[in-house]
PDB file of N, CA and C in Angstrom:
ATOM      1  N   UNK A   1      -4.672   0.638  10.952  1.00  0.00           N
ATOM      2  CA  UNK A   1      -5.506   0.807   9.789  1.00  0.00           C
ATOM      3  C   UNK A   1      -4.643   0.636   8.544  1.00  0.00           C
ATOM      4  N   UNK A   2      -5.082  -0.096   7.503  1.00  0.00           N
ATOM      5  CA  UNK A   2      -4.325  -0.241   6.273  1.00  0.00           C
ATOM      6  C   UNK A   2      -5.058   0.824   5.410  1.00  0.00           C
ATOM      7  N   UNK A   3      -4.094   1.141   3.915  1.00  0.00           N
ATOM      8  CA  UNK A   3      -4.575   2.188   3.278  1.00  0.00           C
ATOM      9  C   UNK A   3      -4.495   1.023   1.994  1.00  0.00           C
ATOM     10  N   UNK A   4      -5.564   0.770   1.010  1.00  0.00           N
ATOM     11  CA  UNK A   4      -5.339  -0.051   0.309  1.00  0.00           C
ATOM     12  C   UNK A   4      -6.371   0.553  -1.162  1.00  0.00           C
ATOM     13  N   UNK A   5      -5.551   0.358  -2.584  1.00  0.00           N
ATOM     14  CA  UNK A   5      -5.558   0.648  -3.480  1.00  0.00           C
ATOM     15  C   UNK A   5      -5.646  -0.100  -4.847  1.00  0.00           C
ATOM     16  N   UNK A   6      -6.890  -0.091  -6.082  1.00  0.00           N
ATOM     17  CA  UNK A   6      -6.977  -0.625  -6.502  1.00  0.00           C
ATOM     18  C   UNK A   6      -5.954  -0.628  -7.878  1.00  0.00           C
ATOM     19  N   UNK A   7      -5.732  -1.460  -9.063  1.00  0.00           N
ATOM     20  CA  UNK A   7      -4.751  -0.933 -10.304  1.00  0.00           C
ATOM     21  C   UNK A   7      -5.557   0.213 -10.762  1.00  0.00           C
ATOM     22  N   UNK A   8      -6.952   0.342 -11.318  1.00  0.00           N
ATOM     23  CA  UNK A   8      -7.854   1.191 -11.862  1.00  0.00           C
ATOM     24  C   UNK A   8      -7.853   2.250 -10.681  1.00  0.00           C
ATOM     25  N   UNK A   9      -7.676   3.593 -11.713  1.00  0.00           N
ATOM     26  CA  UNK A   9      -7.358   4.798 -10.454  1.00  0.00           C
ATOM     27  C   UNK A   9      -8.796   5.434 -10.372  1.00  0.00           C
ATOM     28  N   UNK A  10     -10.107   4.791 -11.347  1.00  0.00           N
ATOM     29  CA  UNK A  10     -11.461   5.104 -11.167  1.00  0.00           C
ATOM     30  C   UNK A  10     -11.938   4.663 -10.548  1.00  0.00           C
ATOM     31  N   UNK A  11     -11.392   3.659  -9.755  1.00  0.00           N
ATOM     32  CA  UNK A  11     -12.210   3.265  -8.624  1.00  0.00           C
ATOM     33  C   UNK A  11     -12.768   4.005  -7.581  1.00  0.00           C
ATOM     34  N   UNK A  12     -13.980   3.784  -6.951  1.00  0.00           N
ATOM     35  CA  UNK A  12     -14.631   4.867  -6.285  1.00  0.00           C
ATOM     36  C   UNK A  12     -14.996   4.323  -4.788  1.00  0.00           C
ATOM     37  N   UNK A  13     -14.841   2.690  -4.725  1.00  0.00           N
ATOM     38  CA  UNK A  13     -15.258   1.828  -3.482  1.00  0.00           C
ATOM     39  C   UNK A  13     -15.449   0.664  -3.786  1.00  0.00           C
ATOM     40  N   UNK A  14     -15.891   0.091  -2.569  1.00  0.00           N
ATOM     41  CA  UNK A  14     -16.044  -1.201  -2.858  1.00  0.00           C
ATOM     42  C   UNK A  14     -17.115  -1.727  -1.549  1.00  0.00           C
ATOM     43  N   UNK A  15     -18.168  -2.515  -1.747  1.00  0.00           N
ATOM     44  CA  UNK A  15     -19.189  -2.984  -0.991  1.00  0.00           C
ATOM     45  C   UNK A  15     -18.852  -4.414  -1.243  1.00  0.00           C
ATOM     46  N   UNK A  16     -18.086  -5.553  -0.127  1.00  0.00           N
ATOM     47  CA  UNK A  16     -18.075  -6.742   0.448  1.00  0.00           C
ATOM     48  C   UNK A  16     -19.022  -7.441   0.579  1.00  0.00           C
ATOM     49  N   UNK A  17     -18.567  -8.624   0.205  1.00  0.00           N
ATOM     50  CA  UNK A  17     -19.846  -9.460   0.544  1.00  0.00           C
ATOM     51  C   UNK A  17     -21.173  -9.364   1.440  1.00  0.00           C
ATOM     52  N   UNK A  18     -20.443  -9.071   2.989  1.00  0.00           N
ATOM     53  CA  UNK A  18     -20.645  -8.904   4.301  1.00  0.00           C
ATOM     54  C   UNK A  18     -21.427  -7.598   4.373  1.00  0.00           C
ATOM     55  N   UNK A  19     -21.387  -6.575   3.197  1.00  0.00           N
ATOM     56  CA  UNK A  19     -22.124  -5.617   3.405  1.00  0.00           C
ATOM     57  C   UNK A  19     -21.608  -4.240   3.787  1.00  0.00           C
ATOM     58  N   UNK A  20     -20.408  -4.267   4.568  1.00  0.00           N
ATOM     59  CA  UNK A  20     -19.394  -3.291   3.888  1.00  0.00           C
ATOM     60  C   UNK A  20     -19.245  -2.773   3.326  1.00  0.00           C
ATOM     61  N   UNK A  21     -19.472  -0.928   3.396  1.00  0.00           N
ATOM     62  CA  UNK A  21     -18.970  -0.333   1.953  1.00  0.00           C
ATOM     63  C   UNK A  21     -17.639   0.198   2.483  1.00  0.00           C
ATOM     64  N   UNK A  22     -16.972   0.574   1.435  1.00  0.00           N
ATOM     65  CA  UNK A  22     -15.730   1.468   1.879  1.00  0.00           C
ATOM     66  C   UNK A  22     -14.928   2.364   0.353  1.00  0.00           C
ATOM     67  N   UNK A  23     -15.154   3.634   0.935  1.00  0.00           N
ATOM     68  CA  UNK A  23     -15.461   4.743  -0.144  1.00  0.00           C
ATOM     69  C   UNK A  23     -13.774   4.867  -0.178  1.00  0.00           C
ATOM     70  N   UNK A  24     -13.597   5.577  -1.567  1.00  0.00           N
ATOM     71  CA  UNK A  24     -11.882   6.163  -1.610  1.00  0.00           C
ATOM     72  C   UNK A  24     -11.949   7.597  -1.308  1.00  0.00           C
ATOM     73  N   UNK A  25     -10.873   7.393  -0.920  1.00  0.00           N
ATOM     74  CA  UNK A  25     -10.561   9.192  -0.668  1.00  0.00           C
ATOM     75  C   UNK A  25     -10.502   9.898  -1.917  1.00  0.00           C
ATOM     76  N   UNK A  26      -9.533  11.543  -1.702  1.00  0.00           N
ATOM     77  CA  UNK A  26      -9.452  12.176  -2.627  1.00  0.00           C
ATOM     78  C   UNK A  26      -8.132  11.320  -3.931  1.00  0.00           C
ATOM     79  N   UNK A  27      -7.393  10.760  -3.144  1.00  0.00           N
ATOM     80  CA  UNK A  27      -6.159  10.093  -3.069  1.00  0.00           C
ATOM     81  C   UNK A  27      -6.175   8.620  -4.226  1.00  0.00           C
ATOM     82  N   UNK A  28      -7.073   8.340  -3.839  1.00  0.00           N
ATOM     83  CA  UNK A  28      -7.767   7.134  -4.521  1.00  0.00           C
ATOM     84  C   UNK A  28      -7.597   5.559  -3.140  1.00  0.00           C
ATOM     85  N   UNK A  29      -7.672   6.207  -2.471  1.00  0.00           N
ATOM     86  CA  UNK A  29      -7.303   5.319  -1.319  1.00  0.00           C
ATOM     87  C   UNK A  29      -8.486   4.099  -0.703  1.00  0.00           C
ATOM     88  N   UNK A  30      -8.236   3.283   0.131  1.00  0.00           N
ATOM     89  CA  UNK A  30      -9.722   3.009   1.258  1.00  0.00           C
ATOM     90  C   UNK A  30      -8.697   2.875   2.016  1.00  0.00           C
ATOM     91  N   UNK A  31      -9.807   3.249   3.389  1.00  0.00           N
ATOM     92  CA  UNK A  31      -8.900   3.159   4.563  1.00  0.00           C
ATOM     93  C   UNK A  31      -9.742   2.190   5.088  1.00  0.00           C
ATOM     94  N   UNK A  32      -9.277   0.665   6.041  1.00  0.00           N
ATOM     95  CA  UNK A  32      -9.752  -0.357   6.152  1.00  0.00           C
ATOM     96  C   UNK A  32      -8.895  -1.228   7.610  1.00  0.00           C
ATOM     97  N   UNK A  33      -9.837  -1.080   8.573  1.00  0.00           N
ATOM     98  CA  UNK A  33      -9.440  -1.804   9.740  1.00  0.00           C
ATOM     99  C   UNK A  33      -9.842  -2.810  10.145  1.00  0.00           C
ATOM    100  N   UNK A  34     -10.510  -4.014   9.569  1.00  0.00           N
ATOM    101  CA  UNK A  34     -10.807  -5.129   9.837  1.00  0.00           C
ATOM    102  C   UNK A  34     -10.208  -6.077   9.463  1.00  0.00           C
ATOM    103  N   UNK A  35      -9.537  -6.850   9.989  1.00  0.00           N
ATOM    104  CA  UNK A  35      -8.259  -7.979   9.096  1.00  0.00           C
ATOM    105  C   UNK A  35      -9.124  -8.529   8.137  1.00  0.00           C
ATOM    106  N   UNK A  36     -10.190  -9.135   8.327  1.00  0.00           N
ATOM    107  CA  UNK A  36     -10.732 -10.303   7.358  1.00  0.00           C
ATOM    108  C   UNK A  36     -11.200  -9.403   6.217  1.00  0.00           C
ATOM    109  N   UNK A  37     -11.721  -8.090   6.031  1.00  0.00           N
ATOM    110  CA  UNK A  37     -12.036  -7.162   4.846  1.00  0.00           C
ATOM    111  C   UNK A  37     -10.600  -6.833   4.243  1.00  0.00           C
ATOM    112  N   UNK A  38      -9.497  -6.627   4.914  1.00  0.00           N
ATOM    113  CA  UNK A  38      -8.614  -6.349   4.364  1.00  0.00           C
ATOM    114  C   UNK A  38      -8.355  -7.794   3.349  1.00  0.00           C
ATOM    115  N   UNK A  39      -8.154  -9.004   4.522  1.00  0.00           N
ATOM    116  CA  UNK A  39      -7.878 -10.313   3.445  1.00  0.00           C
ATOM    117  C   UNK A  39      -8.585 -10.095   2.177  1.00  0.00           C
ATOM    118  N   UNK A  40      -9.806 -10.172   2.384  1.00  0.00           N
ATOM    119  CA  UNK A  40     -10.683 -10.259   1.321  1.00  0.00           C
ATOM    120  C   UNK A  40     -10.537  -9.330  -0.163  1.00  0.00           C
ATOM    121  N   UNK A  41     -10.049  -8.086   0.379  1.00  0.00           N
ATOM    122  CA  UNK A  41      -9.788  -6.991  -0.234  1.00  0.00           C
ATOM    123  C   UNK A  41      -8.311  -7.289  -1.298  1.00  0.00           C
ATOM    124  N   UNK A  42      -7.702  -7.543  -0.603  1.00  0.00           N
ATOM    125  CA  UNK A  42      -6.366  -8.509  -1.323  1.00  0.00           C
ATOM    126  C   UNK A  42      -6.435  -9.684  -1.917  1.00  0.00           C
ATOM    127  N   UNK A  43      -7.426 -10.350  -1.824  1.00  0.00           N
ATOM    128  CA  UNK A  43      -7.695 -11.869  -2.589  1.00  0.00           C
ATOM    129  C   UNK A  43      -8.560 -10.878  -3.652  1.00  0.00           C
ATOM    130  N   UNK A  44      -9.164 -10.125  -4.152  1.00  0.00           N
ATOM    131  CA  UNK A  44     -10.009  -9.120  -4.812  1.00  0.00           C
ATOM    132  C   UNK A  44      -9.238  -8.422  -5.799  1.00  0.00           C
ATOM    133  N   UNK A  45      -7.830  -8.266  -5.698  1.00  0.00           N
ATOM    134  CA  UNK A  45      -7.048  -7.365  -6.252  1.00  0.00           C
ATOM    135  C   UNK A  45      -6.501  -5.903  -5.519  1.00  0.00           C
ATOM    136  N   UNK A  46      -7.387  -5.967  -4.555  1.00  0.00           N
ATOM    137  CA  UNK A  46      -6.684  -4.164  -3.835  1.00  0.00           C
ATOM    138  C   UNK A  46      -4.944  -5.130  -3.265  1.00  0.00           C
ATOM    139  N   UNK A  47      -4.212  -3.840  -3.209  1.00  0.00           N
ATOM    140  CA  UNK A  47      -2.848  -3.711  -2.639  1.00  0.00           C
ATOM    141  C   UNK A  47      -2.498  -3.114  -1.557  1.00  0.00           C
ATOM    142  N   UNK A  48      -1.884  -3.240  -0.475  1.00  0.00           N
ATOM    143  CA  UNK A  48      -1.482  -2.356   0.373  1.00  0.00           C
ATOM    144  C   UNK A  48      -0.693  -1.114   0.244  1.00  0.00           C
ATOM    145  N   UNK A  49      -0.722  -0.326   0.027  1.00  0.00           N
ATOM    146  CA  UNK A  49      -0.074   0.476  -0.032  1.00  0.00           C
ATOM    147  C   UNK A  49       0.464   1.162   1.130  1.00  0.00           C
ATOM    148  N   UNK A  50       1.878   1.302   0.946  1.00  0.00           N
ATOM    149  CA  UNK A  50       2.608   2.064   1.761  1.00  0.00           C
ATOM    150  C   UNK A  50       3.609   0.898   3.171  1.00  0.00           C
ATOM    151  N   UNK A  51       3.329  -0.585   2.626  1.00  0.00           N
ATOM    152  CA  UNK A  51       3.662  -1.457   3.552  1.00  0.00           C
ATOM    153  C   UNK A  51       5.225  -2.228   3.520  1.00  0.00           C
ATOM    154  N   UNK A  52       5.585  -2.563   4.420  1.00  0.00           N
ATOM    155  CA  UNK A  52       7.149  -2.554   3.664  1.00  0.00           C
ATOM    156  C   UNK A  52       6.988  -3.838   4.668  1.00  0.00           C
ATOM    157  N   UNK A  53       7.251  -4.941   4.457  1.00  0.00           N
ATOM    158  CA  UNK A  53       7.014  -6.287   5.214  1.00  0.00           C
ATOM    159  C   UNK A  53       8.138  -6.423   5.952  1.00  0.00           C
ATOM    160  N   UNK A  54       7.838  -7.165   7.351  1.00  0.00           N
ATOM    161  CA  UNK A  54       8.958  -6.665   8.631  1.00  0.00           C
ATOM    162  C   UNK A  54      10.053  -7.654   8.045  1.00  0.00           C
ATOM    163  N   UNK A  55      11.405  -6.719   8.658  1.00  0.00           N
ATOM    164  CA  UNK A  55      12.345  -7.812   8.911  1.00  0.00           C
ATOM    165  C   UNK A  55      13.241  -8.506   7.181  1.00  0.00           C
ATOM    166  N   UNK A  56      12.304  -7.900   5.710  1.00  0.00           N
ATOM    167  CA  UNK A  56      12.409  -7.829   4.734  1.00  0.00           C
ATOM    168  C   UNK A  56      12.898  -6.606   4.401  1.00  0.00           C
ATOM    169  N   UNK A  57      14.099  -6.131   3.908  1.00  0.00           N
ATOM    170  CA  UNK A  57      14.221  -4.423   3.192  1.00  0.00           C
ATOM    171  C   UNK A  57      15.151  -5.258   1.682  1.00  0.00           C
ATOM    172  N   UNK A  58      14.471  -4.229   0.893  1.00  0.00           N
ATOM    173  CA  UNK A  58      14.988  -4.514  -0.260  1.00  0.00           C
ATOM    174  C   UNK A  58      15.964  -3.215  -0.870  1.00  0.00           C
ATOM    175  N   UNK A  59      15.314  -2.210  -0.632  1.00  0.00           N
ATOM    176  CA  UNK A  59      15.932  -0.712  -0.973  1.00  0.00           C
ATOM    177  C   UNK A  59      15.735   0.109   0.084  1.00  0.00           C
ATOM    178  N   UNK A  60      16.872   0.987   0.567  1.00  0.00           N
ATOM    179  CA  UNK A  60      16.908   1.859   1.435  1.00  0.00           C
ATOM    180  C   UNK A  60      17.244   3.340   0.613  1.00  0.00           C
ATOM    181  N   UNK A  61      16.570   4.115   0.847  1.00  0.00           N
ATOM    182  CA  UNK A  61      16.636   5.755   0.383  1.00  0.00           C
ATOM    183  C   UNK A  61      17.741   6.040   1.387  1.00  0.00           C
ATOM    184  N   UNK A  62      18.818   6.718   0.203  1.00  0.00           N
ATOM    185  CA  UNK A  62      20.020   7.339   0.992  1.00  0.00           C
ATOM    186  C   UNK A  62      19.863   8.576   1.343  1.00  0.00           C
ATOM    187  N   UNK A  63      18.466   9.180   1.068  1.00  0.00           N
ATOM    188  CA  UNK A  63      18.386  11.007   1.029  1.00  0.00           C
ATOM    189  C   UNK A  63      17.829  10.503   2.944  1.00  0.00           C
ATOM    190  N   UNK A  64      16.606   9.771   3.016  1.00  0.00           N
ATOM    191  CA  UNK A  64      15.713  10.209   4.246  1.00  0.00           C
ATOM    192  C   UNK A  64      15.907   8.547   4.787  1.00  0.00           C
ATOM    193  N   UNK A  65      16.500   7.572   4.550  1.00  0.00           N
ATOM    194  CA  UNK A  65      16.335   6.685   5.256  1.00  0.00           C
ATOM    195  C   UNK A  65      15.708   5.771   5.522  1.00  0.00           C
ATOM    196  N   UNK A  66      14.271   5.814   4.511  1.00  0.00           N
ATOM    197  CA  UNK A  66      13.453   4.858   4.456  1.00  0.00           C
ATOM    198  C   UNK A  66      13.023   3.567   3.792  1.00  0.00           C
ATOM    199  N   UNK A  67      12.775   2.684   4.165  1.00  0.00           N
ATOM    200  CA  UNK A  67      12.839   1.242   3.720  1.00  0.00           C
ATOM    201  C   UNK A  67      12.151   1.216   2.808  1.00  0.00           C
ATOM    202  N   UNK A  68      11.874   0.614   1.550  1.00  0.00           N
ATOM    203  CA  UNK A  68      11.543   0.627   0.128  1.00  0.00           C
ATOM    204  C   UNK A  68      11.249  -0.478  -0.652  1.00  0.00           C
ATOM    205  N   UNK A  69      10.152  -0.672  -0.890  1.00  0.00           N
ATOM    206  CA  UNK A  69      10.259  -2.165  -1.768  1.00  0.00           C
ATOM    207  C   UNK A  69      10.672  -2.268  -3.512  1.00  0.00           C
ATOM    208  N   UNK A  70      10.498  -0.648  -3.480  1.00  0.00           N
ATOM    209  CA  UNK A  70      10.811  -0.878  -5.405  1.00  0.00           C
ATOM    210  C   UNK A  70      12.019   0.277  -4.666  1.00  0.00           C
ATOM    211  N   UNK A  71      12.474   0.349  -6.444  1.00  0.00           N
ATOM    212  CA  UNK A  71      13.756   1.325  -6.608  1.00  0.00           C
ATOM    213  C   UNK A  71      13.571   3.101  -6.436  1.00  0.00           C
ATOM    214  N   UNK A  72      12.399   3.516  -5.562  1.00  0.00           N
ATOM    215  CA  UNK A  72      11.646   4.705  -5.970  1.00  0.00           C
ATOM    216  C   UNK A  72      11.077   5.091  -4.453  1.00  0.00           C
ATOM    217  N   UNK A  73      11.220   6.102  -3.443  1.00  0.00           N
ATOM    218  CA  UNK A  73      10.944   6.560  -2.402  1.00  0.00           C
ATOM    219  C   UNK A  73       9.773   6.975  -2.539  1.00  0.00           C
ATOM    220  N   UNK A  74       9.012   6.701  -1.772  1.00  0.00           N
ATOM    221  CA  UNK A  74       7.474   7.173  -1.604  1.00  0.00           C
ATOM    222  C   UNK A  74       7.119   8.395  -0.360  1.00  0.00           C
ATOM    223  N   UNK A  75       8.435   8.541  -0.070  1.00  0.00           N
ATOM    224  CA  UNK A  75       9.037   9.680   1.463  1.00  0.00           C
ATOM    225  C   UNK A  75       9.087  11.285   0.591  1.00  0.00           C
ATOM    226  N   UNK A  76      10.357  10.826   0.172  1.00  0.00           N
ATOM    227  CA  UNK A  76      11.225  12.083  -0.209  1.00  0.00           C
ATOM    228  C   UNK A  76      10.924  11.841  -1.813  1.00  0.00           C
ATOM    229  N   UNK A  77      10.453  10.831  -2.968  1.00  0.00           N
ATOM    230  CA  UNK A  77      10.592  11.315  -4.233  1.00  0.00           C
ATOM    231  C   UNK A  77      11.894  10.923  -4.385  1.00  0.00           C
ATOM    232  N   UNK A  78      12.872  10.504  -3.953  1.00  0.00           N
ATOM    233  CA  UNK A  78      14.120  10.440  -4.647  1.00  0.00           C
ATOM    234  C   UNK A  78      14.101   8.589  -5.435  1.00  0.00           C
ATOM    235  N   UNK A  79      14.939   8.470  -6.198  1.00  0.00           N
ATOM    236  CA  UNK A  79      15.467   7.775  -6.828  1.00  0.00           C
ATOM    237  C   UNK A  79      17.078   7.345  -6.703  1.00  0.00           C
ATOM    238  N   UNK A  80      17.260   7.798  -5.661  1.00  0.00           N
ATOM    239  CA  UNK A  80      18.284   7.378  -5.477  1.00  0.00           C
ATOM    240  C   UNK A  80      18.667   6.632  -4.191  1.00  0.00           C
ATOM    241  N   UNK A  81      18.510   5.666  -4.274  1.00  0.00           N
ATOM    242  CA  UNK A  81      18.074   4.477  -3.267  1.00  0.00           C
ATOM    243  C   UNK A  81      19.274   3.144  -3.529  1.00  0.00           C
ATOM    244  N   UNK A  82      20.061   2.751  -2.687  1.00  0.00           N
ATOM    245  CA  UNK A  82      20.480   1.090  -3.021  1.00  0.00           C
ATOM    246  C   UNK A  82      19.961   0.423  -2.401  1.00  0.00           C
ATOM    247  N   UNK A  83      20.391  -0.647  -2.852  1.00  0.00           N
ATOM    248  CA  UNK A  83      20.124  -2.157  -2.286  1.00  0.00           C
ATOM    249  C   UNK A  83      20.493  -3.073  -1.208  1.00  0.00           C
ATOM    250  N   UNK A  84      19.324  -3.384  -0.469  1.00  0.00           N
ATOM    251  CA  UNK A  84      20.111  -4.128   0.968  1.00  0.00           C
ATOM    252  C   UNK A  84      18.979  -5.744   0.612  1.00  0.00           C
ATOM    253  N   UNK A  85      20.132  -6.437   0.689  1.00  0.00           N
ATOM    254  CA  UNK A  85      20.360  -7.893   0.405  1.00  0.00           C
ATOM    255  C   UNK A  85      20.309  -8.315   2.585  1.00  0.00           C
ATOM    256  N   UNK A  86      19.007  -9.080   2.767  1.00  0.00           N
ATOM    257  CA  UNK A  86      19.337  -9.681   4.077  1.00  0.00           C
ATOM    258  C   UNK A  86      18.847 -11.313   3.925  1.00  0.00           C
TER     259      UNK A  86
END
């Protein structure tokens, strides 16, 4: 299941072409298991959140270890993260 998020944090859902609704959480989230709603959802503007693309690491958190695409842990909150070049 992907967790996917719009820029506008008022967003409340979204109803697909196909007829699909899919409500946000408390979080501002949708939770979304169909590949082709997800595509769609991303050609739309939603983002994945929380996805770190395989085999790609850009920043590793030195506190907990976890792979990172910006400079900023979404684990532990820390900021103190370097850089892995592959």
């Amino acid at each position: 299941m992907a967790r996917l998020a719009f820029d506008s944090q008022n967003c409340q859902g979204v109803t697909l072409g196909n007829g699909r609704r899919y409500d946000s959480d408390r979080s501002g989230l949708i939770h979304v298991e169909n590949p082709t709603d997800i595509k769609a959802l991303k050609a739309g503007g939603y983002t994945v959140v929380g996805a770190v693309a395989r085999g790609k690491r850009y920043w590793v958190c030195d506190t907990c270890d976890r792979d990172c695409n910006i400079n900023h842990c979404s684990k532990c909150d820390s900021s103190d993260l370097r850089k892995v070049v592959e």
